[in-house]
PDB file of N, CA and C in Angstrom:
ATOM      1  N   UNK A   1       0.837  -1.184   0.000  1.00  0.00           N
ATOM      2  CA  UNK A   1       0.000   0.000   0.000  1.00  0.00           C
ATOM      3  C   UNK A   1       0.879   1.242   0.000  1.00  0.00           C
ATOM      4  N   UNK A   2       0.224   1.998  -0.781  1.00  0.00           N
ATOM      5  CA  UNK A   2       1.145   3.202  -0.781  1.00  0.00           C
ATOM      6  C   UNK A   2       0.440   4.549  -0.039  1.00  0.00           C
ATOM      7  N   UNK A   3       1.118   5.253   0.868  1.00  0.00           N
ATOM      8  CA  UNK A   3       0.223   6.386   1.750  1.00  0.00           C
ATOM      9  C   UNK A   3       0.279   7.736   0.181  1.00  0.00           C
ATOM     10  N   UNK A   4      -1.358   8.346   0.263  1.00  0.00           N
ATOM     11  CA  UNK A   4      -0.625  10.157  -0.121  1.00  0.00           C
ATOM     12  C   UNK A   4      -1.502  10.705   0.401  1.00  0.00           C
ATOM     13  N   UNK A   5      -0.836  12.163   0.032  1.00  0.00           N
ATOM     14  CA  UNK A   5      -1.003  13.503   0.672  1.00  0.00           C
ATOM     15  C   UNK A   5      -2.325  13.543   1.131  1.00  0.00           C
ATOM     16  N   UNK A   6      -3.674  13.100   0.638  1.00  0.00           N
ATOM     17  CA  UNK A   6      -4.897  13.674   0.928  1.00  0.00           C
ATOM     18  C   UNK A   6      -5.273  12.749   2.132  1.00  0.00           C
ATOM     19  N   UNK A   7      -4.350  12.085   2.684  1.00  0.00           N
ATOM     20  CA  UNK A   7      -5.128  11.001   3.626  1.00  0.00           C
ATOM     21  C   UNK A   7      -4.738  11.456   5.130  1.00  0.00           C
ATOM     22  N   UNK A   8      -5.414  11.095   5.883  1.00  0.00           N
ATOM     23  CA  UNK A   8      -5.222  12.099   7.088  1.00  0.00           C
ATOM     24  C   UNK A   8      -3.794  11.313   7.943  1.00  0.00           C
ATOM     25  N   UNK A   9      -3.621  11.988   8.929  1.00  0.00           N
ATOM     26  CA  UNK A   9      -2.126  11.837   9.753  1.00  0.00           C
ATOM     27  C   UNK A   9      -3.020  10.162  10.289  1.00  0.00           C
ATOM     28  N   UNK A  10      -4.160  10.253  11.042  1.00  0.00           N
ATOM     29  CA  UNK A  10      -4.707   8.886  11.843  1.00  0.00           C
ATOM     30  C   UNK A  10      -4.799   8.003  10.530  1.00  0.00           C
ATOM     31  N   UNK A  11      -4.851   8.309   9.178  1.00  0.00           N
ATOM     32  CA  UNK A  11      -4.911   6.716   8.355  1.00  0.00           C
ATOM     33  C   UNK A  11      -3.929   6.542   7.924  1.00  0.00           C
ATOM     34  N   UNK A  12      -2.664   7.540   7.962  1.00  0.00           N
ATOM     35  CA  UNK A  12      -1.662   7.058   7.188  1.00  0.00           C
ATOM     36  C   UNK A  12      -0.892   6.115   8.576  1.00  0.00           C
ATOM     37  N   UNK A  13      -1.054   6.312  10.144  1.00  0.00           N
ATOM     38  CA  UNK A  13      -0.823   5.756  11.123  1.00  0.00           C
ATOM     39  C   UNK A  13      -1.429   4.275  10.363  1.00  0.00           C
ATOM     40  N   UNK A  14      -2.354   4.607  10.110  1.00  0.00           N
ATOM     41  CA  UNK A  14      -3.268   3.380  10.711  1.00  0.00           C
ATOM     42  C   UNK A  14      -2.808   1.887   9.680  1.00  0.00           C
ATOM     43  N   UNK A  15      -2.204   2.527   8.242  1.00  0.00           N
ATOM     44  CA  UNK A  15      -1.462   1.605   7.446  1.00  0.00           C
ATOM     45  C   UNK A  15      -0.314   1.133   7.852  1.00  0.00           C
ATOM     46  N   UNK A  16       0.661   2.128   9.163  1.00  0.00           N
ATOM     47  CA  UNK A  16       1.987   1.055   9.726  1.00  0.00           C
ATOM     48  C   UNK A  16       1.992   2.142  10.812  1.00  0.00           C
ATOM     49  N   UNK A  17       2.200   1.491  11.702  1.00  0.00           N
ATOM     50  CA  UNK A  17       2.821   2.651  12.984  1.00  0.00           C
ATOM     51  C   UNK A  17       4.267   2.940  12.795  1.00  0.00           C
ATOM     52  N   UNK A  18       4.817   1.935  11.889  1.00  0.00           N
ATOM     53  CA  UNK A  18       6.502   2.068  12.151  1.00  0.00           C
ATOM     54  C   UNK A  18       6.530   3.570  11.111  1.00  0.00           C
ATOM     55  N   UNK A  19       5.257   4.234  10.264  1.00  0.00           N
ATOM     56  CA  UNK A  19       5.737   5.748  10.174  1.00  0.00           C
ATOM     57  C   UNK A  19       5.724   6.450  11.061  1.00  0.00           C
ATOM     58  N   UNK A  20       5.378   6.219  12.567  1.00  0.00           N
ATOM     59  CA  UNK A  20       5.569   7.403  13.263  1.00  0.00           C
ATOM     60  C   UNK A  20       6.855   7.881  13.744  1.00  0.00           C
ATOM     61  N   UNK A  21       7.849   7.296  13.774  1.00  0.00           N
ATOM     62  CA  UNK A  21       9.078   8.118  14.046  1.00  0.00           C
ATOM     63  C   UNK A  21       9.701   9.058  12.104  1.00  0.00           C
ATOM     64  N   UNK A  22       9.130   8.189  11.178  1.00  0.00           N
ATOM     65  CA  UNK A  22       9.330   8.966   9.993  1.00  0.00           C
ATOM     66  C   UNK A  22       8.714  10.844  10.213  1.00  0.00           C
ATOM     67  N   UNK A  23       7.506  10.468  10.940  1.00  0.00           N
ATOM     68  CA  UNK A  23       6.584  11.607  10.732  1.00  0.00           C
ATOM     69  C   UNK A  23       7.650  12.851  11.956  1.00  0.00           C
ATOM     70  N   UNK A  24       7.913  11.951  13.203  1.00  0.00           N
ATOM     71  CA  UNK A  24       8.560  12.667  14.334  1.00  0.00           C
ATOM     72  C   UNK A  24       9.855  13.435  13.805  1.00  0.00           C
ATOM     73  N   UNK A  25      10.633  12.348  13.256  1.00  0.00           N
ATOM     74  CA  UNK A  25      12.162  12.975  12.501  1.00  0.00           C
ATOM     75  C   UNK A  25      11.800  14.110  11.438  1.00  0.00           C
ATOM     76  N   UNK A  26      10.483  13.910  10.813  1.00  0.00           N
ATOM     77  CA  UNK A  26      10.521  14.986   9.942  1.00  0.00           C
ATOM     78  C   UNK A  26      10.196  16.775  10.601  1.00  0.00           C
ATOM     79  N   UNK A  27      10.117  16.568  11.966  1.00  0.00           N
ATOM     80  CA  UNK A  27       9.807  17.279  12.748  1.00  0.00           C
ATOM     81  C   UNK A  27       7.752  17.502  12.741  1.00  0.00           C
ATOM     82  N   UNK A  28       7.545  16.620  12.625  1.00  0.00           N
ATOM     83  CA  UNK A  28       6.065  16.496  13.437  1.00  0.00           C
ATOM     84  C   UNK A  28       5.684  15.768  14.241  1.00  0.00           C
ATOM     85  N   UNK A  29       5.245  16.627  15.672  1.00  0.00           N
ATOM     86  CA  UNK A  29       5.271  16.029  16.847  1.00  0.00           C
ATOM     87  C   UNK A  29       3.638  15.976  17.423  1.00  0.00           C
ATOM     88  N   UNK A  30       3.315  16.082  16.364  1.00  0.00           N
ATOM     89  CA  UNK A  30       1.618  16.595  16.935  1.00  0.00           C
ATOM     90  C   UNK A  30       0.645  15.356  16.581  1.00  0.00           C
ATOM     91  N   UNK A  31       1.651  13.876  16.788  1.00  0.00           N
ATOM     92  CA  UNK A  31       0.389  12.417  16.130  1.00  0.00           C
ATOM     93  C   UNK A  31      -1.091  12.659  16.829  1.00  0.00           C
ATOM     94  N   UNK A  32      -0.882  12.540  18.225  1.00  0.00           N
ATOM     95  CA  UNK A  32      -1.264  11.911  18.923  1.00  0.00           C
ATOM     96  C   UNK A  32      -2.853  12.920  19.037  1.00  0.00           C
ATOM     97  N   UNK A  33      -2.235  14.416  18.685  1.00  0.00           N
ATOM     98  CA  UNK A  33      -3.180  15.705  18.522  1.00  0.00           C
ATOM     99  C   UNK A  33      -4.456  15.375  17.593  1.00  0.00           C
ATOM    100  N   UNK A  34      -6.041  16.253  18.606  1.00  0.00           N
ATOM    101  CA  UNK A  34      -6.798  16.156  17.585  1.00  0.00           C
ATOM    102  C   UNK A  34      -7.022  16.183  16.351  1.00  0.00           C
ATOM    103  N   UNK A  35      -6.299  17.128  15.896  1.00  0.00           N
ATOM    104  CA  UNK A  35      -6.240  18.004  14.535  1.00  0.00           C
ATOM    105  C   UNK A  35      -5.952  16.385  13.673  1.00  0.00           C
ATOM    106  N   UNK A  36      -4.725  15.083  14.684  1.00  0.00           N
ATOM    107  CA  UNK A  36      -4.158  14.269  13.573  1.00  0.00           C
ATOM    108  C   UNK A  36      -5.272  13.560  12.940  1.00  0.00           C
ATOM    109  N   UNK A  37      -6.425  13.439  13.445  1.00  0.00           N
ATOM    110  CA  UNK A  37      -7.504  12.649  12.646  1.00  0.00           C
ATOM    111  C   UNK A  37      -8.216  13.372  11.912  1.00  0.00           C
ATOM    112  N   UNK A  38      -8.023  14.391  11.460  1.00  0.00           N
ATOM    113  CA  UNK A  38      -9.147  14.918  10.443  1.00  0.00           C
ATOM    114  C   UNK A  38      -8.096  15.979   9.532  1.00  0.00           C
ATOM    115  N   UNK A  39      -6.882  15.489   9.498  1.00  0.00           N
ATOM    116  CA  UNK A  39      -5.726  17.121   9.228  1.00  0.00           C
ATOM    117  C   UNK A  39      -5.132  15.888   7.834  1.00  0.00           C
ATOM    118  N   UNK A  40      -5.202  16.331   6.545  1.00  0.00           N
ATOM    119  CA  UNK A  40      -4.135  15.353   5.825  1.00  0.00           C
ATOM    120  C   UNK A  40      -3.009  15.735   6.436  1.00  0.00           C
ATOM    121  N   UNK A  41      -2.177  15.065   5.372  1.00  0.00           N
ATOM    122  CA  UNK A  41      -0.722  14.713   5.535  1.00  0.00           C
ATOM    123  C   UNK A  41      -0.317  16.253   4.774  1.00  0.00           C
ATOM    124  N   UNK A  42      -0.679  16.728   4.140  1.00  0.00           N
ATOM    125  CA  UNK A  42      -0.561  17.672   2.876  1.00  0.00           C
ATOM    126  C   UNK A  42      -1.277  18.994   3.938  1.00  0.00           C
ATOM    127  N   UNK A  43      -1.712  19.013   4.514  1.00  0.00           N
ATOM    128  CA  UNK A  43      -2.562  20.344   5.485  1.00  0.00           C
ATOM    129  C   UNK A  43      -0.894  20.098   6.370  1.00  0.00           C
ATOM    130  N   UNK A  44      -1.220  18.946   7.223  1.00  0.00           N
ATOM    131  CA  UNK A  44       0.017  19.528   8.245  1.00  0.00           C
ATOM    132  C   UNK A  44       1.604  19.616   7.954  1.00  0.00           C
ATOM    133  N   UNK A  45       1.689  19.053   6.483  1.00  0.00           N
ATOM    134  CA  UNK A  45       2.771  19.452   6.405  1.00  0.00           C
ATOM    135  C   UNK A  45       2.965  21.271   5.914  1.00  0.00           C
ATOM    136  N   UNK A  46       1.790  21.778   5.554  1.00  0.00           N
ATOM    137  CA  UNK A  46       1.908  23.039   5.349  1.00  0.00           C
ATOM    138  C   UNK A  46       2.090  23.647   6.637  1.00  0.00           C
ATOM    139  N   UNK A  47       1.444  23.157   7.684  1.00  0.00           N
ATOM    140  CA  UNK A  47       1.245  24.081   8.859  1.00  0.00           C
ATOM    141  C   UNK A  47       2.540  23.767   9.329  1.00  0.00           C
ATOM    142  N   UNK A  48       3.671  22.724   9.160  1.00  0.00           N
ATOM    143  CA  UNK A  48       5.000  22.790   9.969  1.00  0.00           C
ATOM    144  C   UNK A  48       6.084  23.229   9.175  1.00  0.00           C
ATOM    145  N   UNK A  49       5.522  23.588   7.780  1.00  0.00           N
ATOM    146  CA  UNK A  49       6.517  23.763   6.770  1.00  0.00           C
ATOM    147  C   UNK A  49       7.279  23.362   6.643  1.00  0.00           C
ATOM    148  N   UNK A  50       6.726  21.491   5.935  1.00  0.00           N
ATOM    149  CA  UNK A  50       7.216  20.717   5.689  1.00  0.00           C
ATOM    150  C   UNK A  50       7.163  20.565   4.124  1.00  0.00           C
ATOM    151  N   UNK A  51       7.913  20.117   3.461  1.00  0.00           N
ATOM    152  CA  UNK A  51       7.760  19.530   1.940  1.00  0.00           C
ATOM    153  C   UNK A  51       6.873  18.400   1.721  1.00  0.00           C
ATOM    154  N   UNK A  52       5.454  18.514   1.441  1.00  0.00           N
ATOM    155  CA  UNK A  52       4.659  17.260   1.377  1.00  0.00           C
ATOM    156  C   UNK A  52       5.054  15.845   0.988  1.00  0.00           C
ATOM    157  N   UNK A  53       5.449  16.395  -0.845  1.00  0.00           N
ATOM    158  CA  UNK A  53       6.104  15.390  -1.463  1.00  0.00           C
ATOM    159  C   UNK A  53       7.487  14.434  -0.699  1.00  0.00           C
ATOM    160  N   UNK A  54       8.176  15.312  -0.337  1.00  0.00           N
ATOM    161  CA  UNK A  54       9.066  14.810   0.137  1.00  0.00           C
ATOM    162  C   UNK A  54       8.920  14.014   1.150  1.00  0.00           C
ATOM    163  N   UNK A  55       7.815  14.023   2.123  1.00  0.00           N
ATOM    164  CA  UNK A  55       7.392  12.958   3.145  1.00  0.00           C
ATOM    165  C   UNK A  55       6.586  11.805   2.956  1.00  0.00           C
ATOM    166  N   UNK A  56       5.933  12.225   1.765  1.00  0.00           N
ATOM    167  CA  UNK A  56       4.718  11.345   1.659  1.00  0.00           C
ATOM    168  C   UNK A  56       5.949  10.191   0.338  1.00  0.00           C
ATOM    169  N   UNK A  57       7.156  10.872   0.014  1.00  0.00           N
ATOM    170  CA  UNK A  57       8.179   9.833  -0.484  1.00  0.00           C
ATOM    171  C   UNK A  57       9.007   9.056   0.341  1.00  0.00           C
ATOM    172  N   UNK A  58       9.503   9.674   1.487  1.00  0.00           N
ATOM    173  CA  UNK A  58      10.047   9.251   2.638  1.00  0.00           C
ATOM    174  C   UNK A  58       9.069   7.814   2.891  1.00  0.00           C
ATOM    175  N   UNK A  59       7.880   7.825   2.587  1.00  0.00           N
ATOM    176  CA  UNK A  59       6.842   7.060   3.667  1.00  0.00           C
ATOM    177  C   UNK A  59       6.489   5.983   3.170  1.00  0.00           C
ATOM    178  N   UNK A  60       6.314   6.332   1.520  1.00  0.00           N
ATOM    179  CA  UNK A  60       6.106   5.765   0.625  1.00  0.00           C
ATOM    180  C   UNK A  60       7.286   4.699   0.482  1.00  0.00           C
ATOM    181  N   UNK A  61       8.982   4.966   0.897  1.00  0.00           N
ATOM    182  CA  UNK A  61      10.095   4.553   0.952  1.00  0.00           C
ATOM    183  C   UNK A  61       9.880   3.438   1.670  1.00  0.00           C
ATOM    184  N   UNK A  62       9.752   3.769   2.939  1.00  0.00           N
ATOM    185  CA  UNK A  62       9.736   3.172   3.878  1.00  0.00           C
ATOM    186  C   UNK A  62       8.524   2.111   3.922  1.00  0.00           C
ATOM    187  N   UNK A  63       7.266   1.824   3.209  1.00  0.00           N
ATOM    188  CA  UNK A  63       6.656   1.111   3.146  1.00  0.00           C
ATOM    189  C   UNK A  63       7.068   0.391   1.726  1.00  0.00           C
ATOM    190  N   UNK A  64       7.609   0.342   0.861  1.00  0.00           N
ATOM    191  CA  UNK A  64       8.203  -0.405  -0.246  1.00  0.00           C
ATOM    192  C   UNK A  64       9.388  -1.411   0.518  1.00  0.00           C
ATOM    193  N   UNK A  65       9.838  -0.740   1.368  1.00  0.00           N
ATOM    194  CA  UNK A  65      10.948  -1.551   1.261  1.00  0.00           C
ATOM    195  C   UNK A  65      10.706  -3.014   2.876  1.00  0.00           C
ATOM    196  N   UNK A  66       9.271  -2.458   3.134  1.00  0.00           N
ATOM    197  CA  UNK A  66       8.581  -3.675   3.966  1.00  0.00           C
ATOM    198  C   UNK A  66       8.655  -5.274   3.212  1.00  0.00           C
TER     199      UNK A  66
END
């Protein structure tokens, strides 16, 4: 399975937990936060000014190589 941008922080959890230190290192610390179930991946990476693509490749990485 591959995670993207439009899917919220709680479903892209919900496909592997082993992204949550991906999500932490990328400097987002806010899983556990309301906002993570209803916020895509693509919203909060704007709000931490993060590079979407670049995480949702990171993630995407990291679930290929499962």
């Amino acid at each position: 399975m591959q995670v993207k941008k439009d899917m919220t922080i709680a479903e892209i959890i919900s496909v592997d937990e082993g992204i949550v230190p991906i999500l932490f290192d990328s400097g987002m610390h806010c899983i556990g936060c309301p906002s993570a179930q209803g916020e895509s991946l693509e919203m909060a990476c704007m709000v931490h000014g993060i590079d979407a693509d670049d995480l949702e490749g990171k993630i995407n990485d990291f679930l290929a190589a499962k």
